[in-house]
C-alpha atoms as a PDB file:
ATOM      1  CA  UNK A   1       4.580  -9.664  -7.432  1.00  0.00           C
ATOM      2  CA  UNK A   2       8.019 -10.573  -6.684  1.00  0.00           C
ATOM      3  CA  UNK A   3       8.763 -12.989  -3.970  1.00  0.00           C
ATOM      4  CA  UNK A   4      11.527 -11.782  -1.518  1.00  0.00           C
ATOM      5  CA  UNK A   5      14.298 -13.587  -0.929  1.00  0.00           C
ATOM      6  CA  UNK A   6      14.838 -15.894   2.510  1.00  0.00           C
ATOM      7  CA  UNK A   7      17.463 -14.158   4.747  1.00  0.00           C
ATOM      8  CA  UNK A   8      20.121 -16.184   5.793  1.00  0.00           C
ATOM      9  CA  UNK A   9      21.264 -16.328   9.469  1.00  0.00           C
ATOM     10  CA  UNK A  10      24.548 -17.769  10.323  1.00  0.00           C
ATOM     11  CA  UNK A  11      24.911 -18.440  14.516  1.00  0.00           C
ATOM     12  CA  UNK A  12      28.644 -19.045  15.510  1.00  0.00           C
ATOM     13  CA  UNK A  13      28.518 -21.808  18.554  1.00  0.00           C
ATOM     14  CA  UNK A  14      31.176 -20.862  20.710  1.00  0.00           C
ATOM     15  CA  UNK A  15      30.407 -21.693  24.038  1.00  0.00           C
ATOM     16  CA  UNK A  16      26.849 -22.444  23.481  1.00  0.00           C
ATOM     17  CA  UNK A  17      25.659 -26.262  21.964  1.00  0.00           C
ATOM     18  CA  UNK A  18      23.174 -26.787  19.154  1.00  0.00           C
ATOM     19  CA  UNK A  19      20.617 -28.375  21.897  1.00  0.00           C
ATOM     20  CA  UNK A  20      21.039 -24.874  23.681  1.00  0.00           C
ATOM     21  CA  UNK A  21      20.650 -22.976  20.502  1.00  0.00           C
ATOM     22  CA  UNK A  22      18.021 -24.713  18.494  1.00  0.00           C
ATOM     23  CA  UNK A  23      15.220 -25.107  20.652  1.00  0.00           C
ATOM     24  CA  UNK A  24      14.373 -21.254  21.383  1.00  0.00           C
ATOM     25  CA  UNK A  25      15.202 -20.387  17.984  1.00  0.00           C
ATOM     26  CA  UNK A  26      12.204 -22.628  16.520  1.00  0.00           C
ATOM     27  CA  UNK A  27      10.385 -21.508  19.697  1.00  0.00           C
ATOM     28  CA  UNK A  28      10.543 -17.710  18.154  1.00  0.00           C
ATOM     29  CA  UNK A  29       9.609 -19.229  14.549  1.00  0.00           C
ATOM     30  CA  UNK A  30       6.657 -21.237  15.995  1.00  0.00           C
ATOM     31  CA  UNK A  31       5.631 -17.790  17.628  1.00  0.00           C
ATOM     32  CA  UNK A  32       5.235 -16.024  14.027  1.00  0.00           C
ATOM     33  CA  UNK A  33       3.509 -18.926  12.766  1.00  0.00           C
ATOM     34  CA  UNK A  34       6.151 -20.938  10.745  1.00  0.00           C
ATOM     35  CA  UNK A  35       6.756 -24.043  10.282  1.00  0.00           C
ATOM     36  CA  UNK A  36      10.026 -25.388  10.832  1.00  0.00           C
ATOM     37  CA  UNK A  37      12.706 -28.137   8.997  1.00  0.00           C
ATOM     38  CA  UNK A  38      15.508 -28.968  10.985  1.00  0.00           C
ATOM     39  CA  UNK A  39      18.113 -30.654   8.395  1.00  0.00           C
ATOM     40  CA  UNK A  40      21.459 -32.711   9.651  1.00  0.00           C
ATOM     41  CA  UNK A  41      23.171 -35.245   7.192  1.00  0.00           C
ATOM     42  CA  UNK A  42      23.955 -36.926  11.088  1.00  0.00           C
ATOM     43  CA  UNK A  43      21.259 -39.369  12.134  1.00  0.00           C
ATOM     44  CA  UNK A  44      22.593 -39.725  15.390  1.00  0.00           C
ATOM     45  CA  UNK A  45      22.425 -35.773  15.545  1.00  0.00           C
ATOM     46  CA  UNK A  46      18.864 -35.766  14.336  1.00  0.00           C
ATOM     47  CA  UNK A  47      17.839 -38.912  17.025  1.00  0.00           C
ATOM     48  CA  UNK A  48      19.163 -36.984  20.085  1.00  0.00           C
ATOM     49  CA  UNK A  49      17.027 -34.194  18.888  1.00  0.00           C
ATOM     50  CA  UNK A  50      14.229 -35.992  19.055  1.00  0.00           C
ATOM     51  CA  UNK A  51      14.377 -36.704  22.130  1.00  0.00           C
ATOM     52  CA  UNK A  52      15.531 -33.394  23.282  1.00  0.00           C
ATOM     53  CA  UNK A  53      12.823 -31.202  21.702  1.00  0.00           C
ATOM     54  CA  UNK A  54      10.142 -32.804  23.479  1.00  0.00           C
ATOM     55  CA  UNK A  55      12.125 -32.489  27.192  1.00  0.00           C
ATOM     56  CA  UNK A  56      13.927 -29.292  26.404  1.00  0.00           C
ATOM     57  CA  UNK A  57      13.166 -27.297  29.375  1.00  0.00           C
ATOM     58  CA  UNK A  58      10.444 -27.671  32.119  1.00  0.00           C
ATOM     59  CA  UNK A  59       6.668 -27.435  30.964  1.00  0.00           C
ATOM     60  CA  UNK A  60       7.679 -27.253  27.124  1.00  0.00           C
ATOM     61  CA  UNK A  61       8.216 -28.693  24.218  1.00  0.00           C
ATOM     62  CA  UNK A  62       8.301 -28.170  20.407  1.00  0.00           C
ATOM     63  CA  UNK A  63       6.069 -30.514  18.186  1.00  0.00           C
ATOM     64  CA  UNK A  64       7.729 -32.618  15.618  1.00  0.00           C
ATOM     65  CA  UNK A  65       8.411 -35.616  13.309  1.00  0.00           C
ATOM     66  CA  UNK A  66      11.145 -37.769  13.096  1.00  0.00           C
ATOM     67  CA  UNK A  67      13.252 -38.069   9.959  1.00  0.00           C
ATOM     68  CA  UNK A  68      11.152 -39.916   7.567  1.00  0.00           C
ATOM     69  CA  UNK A  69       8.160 -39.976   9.551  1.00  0.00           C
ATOM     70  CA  UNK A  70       4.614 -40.176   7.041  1.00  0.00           C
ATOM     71  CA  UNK A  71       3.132 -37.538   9.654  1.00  0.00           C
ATOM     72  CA  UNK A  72       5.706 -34.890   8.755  1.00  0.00           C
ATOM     73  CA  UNK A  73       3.071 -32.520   7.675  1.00  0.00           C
ATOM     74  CA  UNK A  74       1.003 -32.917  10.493  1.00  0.00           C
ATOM     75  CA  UNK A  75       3.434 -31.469  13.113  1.00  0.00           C
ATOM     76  CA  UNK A  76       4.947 -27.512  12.726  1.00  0.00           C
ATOM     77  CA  UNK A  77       8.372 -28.879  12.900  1.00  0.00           C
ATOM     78  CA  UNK A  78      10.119 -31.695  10.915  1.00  0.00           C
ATOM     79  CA  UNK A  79      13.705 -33.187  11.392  1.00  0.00           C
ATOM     80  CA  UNK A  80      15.202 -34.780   8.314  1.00  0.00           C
ATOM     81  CA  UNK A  81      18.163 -35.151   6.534  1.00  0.00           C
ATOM     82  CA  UNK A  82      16.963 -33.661   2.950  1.00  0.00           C
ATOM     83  CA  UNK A  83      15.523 -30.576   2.129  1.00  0.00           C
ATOM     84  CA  UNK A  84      13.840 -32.734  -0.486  1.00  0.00           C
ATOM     85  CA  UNK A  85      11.231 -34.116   2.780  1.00  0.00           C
ATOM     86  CA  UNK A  86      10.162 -30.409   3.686  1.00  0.00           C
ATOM     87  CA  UNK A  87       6.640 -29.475   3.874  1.00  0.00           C
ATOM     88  CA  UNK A  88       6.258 -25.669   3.349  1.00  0.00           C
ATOM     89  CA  UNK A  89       8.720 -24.744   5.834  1.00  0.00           C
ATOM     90  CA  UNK A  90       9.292 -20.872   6.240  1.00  0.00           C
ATOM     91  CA  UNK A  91      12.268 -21.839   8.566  1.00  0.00           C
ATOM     92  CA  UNK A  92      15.071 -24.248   7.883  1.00  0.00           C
ATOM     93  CA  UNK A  93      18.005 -25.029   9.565  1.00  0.00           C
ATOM     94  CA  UNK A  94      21.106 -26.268   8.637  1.00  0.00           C
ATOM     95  CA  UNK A  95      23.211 -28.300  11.361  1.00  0.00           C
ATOM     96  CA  UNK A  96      26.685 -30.126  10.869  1.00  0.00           C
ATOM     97  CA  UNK A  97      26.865 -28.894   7.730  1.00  0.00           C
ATOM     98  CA  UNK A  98      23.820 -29.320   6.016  1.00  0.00           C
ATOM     99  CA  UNK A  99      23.126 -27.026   2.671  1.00  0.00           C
ATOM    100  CA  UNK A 100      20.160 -25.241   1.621  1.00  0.00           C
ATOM    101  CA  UNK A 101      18.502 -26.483  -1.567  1.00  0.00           C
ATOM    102  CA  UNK A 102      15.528 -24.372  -3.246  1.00  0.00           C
ATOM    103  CA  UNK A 103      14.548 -21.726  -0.829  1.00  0.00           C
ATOM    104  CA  UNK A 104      10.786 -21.249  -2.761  1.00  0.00           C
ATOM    105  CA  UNK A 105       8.881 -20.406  -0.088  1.00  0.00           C
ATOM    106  CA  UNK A 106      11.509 -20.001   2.805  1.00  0.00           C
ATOM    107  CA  UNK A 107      11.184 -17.025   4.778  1.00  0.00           C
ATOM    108  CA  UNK A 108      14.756 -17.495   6.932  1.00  0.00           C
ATOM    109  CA  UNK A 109      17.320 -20.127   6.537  1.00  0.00           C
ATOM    110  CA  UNK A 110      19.337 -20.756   9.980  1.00  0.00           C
ATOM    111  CA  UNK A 111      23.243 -21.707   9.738  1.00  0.00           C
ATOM    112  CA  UNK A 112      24.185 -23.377  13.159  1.00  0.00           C
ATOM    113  CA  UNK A 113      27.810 -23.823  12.766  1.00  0.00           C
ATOM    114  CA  UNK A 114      30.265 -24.979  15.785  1.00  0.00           C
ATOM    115  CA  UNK A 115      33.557 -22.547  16.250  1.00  0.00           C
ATOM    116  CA  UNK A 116      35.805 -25.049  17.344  1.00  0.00           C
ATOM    117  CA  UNK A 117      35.255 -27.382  14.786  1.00  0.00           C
ATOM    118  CA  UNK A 118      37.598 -25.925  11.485  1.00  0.00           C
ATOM    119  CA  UNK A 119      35.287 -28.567   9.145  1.00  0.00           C
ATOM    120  CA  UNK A 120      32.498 -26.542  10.406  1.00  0.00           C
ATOM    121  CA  UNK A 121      33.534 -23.091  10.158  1.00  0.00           C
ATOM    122  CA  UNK A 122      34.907 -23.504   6.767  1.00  0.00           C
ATOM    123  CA  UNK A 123      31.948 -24.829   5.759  1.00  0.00           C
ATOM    124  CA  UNK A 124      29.979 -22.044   7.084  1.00  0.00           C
ATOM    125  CA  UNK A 125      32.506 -19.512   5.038  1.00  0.00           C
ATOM    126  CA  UNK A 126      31.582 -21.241   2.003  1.00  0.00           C
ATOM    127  CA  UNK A 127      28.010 -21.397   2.429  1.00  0.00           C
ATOM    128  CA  UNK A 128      28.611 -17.551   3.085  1.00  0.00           C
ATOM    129  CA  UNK A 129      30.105 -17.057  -0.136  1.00  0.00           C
ATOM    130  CA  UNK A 130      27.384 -19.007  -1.805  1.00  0.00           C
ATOM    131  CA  UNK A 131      24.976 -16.977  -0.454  1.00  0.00           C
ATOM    132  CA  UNK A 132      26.585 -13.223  -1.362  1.00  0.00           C
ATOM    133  CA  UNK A 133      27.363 -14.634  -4.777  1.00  0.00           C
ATOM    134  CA  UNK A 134      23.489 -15.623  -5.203  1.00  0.00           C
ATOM    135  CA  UNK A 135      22.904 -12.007  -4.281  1.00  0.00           C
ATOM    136  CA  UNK A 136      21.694 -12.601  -1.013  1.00  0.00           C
ATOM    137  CA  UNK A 137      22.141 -10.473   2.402  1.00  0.00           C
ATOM    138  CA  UNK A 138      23.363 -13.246   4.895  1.00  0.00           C
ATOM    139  CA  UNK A 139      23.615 -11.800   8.741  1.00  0.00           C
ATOM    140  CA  UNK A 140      26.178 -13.048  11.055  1.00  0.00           C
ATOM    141  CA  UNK A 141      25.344 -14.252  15.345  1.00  0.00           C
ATOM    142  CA  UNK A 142      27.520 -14.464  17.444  1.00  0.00           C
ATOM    143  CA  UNK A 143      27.148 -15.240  20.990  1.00  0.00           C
ATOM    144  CA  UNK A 144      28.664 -12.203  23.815  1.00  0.00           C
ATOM    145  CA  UNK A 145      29.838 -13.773  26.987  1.00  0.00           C
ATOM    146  CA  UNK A 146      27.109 -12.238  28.633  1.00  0.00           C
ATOM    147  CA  UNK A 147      25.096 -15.721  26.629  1.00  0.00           C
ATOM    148  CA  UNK A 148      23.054 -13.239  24.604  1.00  0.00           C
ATOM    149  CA  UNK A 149      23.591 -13.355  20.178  1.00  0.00           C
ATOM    150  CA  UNK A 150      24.023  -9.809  18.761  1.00  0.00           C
ATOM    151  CA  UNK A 151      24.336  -9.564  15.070  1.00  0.00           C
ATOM    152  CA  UNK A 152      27.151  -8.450  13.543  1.00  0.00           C
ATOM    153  CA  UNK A 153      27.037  -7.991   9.974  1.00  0.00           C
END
């Protein structure tokens, strides 16, 4: 039996941040029963995130492991900067231009990419391109001003 490929989701942050993005996102993976790598090459990115994914919003908050931590398969969700330190993740996501490495087990694969920033959006084109050359079906978000994502390709 053939193993189907991850879908790829690219979000466009317009008006909305990461820390407003990321947290219901791995809230909806959680619900299905995934676990969850959150990947940033930016440790100052990845150690305000820790913080913030505990405190996120009232009565909340998402289990996890620091980047490097020996616990990281104890906890549903893992921070890191390497794809190379995720446990069985069905969910990863890719923040300040991170890349995907093997996707062997992946179920989705979450590009958060910030519109104002041109390093970012080209880098999020490319990625694109990666990912219809490798035959895969990526699917565009982007956020309506009413605050809700629609897809749109």
């Amino acid at each position: 039996m053939t193993e189907a490929a991850a879908e790829i989701w690219f979000y466009h942050l317009e008006s909305a941040s990461v820390e407003e993005t990321l947290p219901p996102l791995i809230e909806k993976c959680l619900d299905r029963g995934w676990r969850a790598h959150v990947l940033s090459p930016s440790t100052e990115r990845l150690q305000a995130l820790d913080g913030h994914l505990w405190t996120w919003k009232p009565n909340s908050w998402l289990p996890h492991h620091s980047p490097g931590s020996q616990e990281g398969h104890v906890a549903p969700i893992q921070l890191g900067d390497s794809q190379g330190e995720a446990r069985a993740a069905e969910a990863v996501f890719l923040l300040d231009g991170a890349s995907w490495g093997p996707l062997d087990g992946v179920s989705r694969v979450f590009v958060l990419f910030d519109g104002r920033d041109p390093d970012n959006v080209t880098h999020a084109r490319q990625q694109w391109r990666v990912a219809k050359e490798a035959g895969l079906s990526p699917t565009y978000w982007r956020q309506g001003e009413d605050g809700r994502w629609a897809k749109n390709g």
